[in-house]
Protein backbone atom coordinates (compact mmCIF):
# COMPACT_ATOMS: atom_id res chain seq x y z
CA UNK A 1 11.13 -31.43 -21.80
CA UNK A 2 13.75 -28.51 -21.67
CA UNK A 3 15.37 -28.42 -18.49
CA UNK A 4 14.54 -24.93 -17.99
CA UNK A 5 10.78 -26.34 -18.14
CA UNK A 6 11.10 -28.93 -16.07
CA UNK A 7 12.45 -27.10 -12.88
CA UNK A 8 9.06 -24.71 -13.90
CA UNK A 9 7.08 -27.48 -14.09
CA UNK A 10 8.36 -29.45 -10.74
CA UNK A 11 8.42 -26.06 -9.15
CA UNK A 12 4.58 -25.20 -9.71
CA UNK A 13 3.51 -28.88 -8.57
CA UNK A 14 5.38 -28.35 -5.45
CA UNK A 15 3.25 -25.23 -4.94
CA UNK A 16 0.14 -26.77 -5.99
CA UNK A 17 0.44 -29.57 -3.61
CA UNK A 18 0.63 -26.76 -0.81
CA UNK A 19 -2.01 -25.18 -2.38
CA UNK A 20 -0.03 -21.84 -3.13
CA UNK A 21 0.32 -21.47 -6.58
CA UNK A 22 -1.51 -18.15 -7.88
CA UNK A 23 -3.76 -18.20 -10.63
CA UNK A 24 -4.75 -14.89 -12.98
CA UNK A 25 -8.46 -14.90 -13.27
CA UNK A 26 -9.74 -12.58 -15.67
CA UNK A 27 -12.53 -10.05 -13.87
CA UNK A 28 -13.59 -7.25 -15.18
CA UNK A 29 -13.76 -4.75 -12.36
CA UNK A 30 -16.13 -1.67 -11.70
CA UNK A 31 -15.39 1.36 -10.34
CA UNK A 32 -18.49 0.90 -7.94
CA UNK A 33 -17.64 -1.91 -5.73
CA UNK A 34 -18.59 -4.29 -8.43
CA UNK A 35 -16.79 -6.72 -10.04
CA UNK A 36 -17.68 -9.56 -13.17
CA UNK A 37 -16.37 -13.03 -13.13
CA UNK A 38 -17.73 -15.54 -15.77
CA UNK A 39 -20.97 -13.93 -16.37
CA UNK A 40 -21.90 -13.49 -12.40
CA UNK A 41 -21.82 -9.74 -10.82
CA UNK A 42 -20.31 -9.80 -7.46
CA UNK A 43 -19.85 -6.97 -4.62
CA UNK A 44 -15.91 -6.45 -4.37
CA UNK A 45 -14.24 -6.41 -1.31
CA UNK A 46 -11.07 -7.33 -3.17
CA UNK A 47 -9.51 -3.78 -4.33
CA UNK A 48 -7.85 -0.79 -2.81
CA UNK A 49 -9.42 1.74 -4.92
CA UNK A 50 -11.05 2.71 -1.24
CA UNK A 51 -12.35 5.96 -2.48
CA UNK A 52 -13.79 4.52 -6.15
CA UNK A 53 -11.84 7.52 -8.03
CA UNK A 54 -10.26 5.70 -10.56
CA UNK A 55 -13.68 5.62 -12.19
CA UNK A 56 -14.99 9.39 -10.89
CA UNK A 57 -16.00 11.12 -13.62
CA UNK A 58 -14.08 14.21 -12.96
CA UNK A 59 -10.65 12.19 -12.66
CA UNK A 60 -11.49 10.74 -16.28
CA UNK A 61 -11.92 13.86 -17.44
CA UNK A 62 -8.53 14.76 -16.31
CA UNK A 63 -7.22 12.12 -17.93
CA UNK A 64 -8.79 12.26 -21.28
CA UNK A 65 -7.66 15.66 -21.66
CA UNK A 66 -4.07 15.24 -20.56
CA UNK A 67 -4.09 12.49 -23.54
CA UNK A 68 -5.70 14.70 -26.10
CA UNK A 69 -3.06 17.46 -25.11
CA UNK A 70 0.10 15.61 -24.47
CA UNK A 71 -0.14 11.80 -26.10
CA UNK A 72 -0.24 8.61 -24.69
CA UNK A 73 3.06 7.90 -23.05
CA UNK A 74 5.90 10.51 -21.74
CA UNK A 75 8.77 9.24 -23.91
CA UNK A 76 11.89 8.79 -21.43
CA UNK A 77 12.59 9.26 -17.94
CA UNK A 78 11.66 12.62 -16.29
CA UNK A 79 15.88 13.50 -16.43
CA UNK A 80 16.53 12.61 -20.03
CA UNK A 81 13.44 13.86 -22.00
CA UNK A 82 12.71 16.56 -19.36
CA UNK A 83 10.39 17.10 -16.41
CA UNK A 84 6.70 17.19 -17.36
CA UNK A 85 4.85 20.57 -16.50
CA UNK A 86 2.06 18.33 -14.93
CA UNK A 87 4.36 16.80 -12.58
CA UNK A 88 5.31 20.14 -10.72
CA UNK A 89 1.41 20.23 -9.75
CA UNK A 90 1.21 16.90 -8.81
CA UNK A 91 4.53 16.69 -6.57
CA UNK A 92 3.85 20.46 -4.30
CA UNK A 93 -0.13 18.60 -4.05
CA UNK A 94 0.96 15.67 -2.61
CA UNK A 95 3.66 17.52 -0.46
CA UNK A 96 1.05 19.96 0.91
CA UNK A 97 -1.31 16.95 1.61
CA UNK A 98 1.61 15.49 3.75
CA UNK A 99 3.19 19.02 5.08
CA UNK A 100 6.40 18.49 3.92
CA UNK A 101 8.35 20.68 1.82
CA UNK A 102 8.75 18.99 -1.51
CA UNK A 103 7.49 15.74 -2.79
CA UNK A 104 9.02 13.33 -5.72
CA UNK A 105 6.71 10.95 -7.85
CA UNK A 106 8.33 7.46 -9.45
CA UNK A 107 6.83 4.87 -11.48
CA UNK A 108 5.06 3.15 -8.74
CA UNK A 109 5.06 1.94 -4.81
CA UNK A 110 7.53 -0.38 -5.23
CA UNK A 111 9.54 1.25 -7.72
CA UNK A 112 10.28 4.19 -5.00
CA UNK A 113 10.83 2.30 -2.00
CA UNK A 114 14.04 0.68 -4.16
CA UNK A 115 14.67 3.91 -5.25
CA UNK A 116 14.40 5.83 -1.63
CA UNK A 117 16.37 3.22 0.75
CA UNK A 118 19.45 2.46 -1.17
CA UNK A 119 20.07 6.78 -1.59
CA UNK A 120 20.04 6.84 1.71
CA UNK A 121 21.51 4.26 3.42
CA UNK A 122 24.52 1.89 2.36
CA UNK A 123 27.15 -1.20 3.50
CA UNK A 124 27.85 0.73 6.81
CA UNK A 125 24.67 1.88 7.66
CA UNK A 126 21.87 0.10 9.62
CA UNK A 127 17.90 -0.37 9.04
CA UNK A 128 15.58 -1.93 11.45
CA UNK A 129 12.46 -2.57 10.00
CA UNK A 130 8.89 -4.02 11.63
CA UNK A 131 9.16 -7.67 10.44
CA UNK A 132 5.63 -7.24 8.31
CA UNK A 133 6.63 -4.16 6.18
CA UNK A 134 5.85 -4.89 2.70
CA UNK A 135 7.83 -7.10 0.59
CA UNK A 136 8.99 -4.04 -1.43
CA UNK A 137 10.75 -2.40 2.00
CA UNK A 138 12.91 -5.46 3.07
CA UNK A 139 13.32 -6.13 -0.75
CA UNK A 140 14.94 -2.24 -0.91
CA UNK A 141 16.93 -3.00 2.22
CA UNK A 142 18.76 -5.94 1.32
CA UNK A 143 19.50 -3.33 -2.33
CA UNK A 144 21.13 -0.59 -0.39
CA UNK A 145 23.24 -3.59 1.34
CA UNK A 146 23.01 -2.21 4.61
CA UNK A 147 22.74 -4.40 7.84
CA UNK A 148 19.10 -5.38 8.16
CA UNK A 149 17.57 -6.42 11.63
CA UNK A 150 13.74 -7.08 12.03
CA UNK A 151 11.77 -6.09 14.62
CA UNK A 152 8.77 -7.90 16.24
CA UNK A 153 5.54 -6.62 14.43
CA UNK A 154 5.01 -2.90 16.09
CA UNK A 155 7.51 -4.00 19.20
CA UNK A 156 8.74 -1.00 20.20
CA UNK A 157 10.40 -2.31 22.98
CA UNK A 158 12.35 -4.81 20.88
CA UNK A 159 12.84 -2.05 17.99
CA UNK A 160 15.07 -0.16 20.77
CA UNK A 161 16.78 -3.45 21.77
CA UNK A 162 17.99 -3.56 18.33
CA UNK A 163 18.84 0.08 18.48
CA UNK A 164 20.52 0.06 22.29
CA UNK A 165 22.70 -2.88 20.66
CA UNK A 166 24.32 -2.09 17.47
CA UNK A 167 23.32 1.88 16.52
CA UNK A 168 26.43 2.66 17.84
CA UNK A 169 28.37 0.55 15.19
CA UNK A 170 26.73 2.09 12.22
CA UNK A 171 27.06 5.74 11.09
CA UNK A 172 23.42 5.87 9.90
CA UNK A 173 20.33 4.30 10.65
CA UNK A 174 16.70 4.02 8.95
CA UNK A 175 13.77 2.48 11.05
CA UNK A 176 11.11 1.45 8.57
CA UNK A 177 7.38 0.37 8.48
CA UNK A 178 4.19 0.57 6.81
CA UNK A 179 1.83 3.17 8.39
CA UNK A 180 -1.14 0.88 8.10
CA UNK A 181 0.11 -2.77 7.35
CA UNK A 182 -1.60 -4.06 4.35
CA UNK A 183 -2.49 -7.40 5.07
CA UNK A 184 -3.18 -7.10 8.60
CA UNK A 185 -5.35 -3.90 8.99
CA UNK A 186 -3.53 -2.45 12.14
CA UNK A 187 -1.33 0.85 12.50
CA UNK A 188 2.38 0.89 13.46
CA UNK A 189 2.98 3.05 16.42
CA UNK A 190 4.32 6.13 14.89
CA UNK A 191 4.64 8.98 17.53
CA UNK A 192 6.35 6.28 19.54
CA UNK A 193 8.92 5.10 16.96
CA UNK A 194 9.24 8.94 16.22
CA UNK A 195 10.53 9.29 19.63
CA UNK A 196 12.70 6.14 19.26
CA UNK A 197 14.41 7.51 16.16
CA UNK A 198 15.11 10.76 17.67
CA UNK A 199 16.31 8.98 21.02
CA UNK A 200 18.84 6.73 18.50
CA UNK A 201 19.59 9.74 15.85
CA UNK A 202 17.70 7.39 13.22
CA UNK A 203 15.70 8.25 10.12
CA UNK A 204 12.43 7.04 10.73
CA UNK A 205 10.53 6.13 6.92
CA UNK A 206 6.74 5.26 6.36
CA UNK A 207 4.94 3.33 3.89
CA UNK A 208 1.62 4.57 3.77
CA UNK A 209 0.11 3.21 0.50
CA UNK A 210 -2.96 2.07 2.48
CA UNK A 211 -3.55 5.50 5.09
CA UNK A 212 -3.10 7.88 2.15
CA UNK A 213 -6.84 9.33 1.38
CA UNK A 214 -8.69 7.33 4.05
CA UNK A 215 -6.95 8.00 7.21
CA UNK A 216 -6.64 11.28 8.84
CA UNK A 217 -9.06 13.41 6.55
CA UNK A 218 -7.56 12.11 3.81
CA UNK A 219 -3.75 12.93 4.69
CA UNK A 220 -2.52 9.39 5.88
CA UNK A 221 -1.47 7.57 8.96
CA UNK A 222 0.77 10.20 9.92
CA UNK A 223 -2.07 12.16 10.69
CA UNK A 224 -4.42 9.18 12.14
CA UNK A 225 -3.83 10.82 15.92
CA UNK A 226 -5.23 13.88 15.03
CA UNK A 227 -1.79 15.55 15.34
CA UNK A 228 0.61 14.94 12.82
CA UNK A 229 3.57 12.18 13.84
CA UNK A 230 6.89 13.17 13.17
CA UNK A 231 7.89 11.41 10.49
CA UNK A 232 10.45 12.59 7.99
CA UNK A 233 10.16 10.22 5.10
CA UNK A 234 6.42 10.05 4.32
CA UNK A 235 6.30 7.49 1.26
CA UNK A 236 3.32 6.01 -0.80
CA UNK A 237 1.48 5.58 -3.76
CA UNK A 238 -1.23 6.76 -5.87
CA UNK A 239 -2.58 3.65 -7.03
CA UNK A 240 -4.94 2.91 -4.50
CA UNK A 241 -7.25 5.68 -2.38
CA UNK A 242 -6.04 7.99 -5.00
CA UNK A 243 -7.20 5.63 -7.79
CA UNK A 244 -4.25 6.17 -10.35
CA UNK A 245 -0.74 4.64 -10.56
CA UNK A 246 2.78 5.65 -9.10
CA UNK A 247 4.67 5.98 -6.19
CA UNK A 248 6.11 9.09 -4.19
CA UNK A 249 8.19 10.18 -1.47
CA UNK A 250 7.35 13.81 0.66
CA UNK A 251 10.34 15.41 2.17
CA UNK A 252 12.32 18.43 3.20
CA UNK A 253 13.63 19.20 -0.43
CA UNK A 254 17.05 18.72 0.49
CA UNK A 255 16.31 15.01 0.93
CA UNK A 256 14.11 15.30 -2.16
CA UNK A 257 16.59 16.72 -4.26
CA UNK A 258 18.89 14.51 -3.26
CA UNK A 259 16.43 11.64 -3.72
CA UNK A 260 16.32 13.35 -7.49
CA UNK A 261 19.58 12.98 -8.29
CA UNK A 262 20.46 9.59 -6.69
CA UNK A 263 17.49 7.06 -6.59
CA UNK A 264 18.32 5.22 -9.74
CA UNK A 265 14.48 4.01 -10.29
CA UNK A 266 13.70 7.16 -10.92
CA UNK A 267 16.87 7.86 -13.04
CA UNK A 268 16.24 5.15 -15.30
CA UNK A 269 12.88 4.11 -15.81
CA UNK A 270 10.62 5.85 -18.24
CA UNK A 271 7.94 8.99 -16.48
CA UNK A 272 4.36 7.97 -16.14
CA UNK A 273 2.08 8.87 -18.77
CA UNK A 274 0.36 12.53 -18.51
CA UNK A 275 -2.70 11.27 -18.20
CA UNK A 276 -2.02 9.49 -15.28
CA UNK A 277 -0.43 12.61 -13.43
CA UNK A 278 -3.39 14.44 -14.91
CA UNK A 279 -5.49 11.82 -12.97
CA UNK A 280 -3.70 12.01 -9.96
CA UNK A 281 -3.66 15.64 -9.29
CA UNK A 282 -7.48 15.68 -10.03
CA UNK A 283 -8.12 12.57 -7.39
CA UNK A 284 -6.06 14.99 -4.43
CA UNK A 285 -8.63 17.77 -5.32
CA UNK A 286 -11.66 15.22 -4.39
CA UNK A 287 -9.43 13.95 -1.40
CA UNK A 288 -8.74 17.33 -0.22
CA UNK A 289 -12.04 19.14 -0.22
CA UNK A 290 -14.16 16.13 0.46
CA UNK A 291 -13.70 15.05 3.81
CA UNK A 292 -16.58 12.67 3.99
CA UNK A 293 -15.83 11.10 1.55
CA UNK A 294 -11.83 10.50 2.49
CA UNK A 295 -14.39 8.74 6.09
CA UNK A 296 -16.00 6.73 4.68
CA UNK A 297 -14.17 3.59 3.64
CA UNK A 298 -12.94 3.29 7.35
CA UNK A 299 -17.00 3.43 8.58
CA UNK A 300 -17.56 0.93 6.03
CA UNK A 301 -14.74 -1.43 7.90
CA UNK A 302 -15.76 -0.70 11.17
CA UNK A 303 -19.59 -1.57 10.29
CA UNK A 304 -18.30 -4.77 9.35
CA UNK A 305 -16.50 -5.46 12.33
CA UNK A 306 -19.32 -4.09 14.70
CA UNK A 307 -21.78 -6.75 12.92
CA UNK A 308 -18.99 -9.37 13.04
CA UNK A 309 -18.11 -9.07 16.63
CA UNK A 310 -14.38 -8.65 16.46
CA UNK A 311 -12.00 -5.87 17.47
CA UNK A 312 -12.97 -2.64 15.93
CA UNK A 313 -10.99 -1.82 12.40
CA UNK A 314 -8.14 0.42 12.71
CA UNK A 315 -8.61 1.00 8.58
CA UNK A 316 -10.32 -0.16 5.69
CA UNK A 317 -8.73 -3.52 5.66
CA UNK A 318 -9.93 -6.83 8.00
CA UNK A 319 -8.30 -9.48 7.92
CA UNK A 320 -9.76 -13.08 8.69
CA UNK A 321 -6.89 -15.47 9.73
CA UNK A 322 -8.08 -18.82 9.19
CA UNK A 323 -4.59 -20.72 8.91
CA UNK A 324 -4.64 -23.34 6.45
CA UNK A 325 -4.29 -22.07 3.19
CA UNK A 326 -6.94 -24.88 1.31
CA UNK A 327 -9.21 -23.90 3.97
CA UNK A 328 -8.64 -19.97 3.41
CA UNK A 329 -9.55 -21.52 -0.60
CA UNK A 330 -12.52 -23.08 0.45
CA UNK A 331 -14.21 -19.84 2.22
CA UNK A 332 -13.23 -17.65 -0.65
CA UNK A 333 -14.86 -19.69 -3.20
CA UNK A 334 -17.99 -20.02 -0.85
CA UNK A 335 -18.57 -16.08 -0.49
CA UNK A 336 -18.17 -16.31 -4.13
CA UNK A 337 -20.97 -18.30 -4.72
CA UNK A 338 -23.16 -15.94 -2.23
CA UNK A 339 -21.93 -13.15 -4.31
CA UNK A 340 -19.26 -11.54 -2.58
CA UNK A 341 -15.78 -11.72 -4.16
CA UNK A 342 -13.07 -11.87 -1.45
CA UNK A 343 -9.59 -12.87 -1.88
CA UNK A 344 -7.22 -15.54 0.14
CA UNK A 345 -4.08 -14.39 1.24
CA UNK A 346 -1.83 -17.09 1.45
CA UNK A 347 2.41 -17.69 2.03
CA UNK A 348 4.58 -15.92 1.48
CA UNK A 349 2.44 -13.09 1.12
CA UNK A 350 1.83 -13.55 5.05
CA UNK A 351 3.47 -15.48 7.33
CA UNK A 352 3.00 -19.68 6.96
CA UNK A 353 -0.05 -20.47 9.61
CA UNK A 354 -1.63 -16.96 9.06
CA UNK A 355 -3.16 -17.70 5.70
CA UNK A 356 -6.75 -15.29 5.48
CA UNK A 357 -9.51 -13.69 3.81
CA UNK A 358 -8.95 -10.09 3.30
CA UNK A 359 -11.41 -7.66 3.15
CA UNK A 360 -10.98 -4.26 1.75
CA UNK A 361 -13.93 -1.81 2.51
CA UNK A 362 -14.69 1.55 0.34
CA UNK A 363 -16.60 4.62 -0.07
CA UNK A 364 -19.43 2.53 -2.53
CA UNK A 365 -20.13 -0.49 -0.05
CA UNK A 366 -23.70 -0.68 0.39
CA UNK A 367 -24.39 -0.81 4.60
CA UNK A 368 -26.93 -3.64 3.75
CA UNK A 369 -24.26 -5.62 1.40
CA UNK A 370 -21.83 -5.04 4.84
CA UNK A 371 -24.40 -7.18 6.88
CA UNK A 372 -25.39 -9.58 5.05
CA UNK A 373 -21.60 -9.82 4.40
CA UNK A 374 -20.76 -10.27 7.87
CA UNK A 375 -24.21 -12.80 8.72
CA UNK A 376 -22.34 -14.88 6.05
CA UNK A 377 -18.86 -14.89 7.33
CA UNK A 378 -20.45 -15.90 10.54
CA UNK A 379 -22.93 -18.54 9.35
CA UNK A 380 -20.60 -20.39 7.20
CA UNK A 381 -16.96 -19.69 7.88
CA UNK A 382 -16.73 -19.24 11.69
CA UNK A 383 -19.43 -21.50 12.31
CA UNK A 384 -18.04 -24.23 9.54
């Protein structure tokens, strides 16, 4: 054996012994809260399409024709080859969504969140960010080589500790988060570290790829309140609620033009297809005129923890922390076998000792499939 393949090799026994290594299984997903695995039809609580669009007829359509019009792929980056027409549409949508004055789309989530952070900040600079933001923000941080301190999950009080103590030492400062944390369900605190960053003249950035079409009629946690949270870097993606694929960041356009002509993930990586802008622009139609629908995936989550008897869901996603990652194993493949497929979160993806089932509600879930969900959970999880 090569060497190369034996460090692989000891490496994925180590994991397996701990029972974290990660496994592709092929399923073939539907766009109505369905999902095939070897033969069997289960009901999905496993994706973030919340509001089913990547399979709405009307956002196919959009796509199909952007394909029969402009090709398959866009040929370069948006600077080199040149800006596609669709993408103007797209970008003052998703800004007008968000009430900002300009918007800028990238290749995906995580794509802009390395692009965004290291523009901004650099080696003298400081960013305090909530200790669960996704993997992509801290990843982005350590990028822009600016001094990173992490904050308590949604600790306000030790978020200005941090602040009191070394803002003064830094000529700029980011506080970062996710607006609705993605494996744990809950909201960060945003009109109060709104107030924090203007109290410590810090730029405070969201990551909303889970609030983004479900929360706040449809226009993110930033709006969850009912009055929108003064946030200046609203950031997400269109890959879930919005049922496409990309990333984007709405701005004043100064930051956004600055963002443009900086954030080298956008510089150098090739635009998204026009089909997928086409899709995108025709999923924030639905999102904006269809307010009921943009509700629904969060009733869905809070019917499921009303039957379950836990705290009431603050989105569309519940977690179950169990602990033990075998045992997390053990309860996914049994709501498998009742027909319900449900994935196990495990290290590093949370914290070690948090390992979980994660449940991710949408628009399609049947209130009867939410139940009998939940009379499950109970009978043989809790209970076992």
């Amino acid at each position: 054996m090569q060497p190369l393949d034996q460090f692989a090799a000891e490496k994925l026994l180590q994991l397996e012994s701990q029972n974290l290594r990660r496994i592709l299984v092929e399923t073939h997903r539907s766009t109505n809260g369905t999902a095939k695995r070897s033969g069997r039809e289960l009901i999905s609580f496993a994706c973030n399409d919340y509001l089913n669009l990547s399979g709405d007829s009307r956002v196919v359509r959009a796509a199909q024709k952007a394909i029969e019009q402009y090709g398959v792929g866009a040929g370069a980056s948006r600077l080199v080859t040149g800006n596609h027409p669709l993408y103007q549409n797209l970008e003052k949508r998703l800004a007008r969504l968000k009430n900002t004055e300009d918007a800028c789309v990238f290749g995906s989530g995580y794509l802009a969140n390395l692009g965004i952070i290291p523009s901004l900040v650099g080696a003298k600079d400081l960013i305090v960010a909530d200790e669960l933001s996704h993997a992509c923000i801290l990843a982005a941080s350590k990028l822009s080589s600016a001094h990173l301190e992490v904050f308590r999950h949604n600790d306000i009080h030790h978020a200005a500790e941090i602040l009191n103590e070394r803002r003064a030492q830094h000529p700029h400062a980011m506080i970062l988060t996710d607006g609705v944390f993605s494996m744990d369900g809950d909201l960060a605190p945003l009109n109060e570290l709104s107030a924090l960053a203007k109290d410590y003249e810090s730029w405070l950035m969201t990551d909303d790829a889970h609030g983004v079409g479900v929360l706040g009629a449809g226009r993110g946690s930033t709006f969850s309140s009912g009055v929108q949270a003064e946030v200046p870097l609203q950031m997400g993606t269109l890959s879930k609620a919005i049922g496409s694929y990309g990333g984007y960041l709405c701005a004043s356009k100064s930051v956004i033009n600055l963002i443009r002509t900086r954030a080298r993930t956008l510089i150098y990586s090739t635009g998204l297809p026009p089909a997928i802008v086409a899709a995108s622009i025709a999923a924030l139609e639905i999102i904006e005129t269809h307010p009921e629908l943009t509700a629904r995936p969060l009733e869905n989550a809070q019917l499921f923890t009303q039957f379950l008897g836990v705290p009431e869901a603050e989105s569309c996603i519940v977690p179950l922390v169990l602990g033990d990652p075998e045992q997390t194993l053990r309860a996914s493949e049994s709501l498998e076998k009742e027909g319900y497929l449900v994935t196990a979160i495990r290290p590093p993806t949370v914290p070690t000792g948090t390992a979980r089932l994660r449940f991710a509600f949408t628009a399609a879930h049947d209130p009867k499939d939410i139940r009998r969900l939940a009379e499950i959970v109970k009978q043989k999880i809790l209970k076992g």
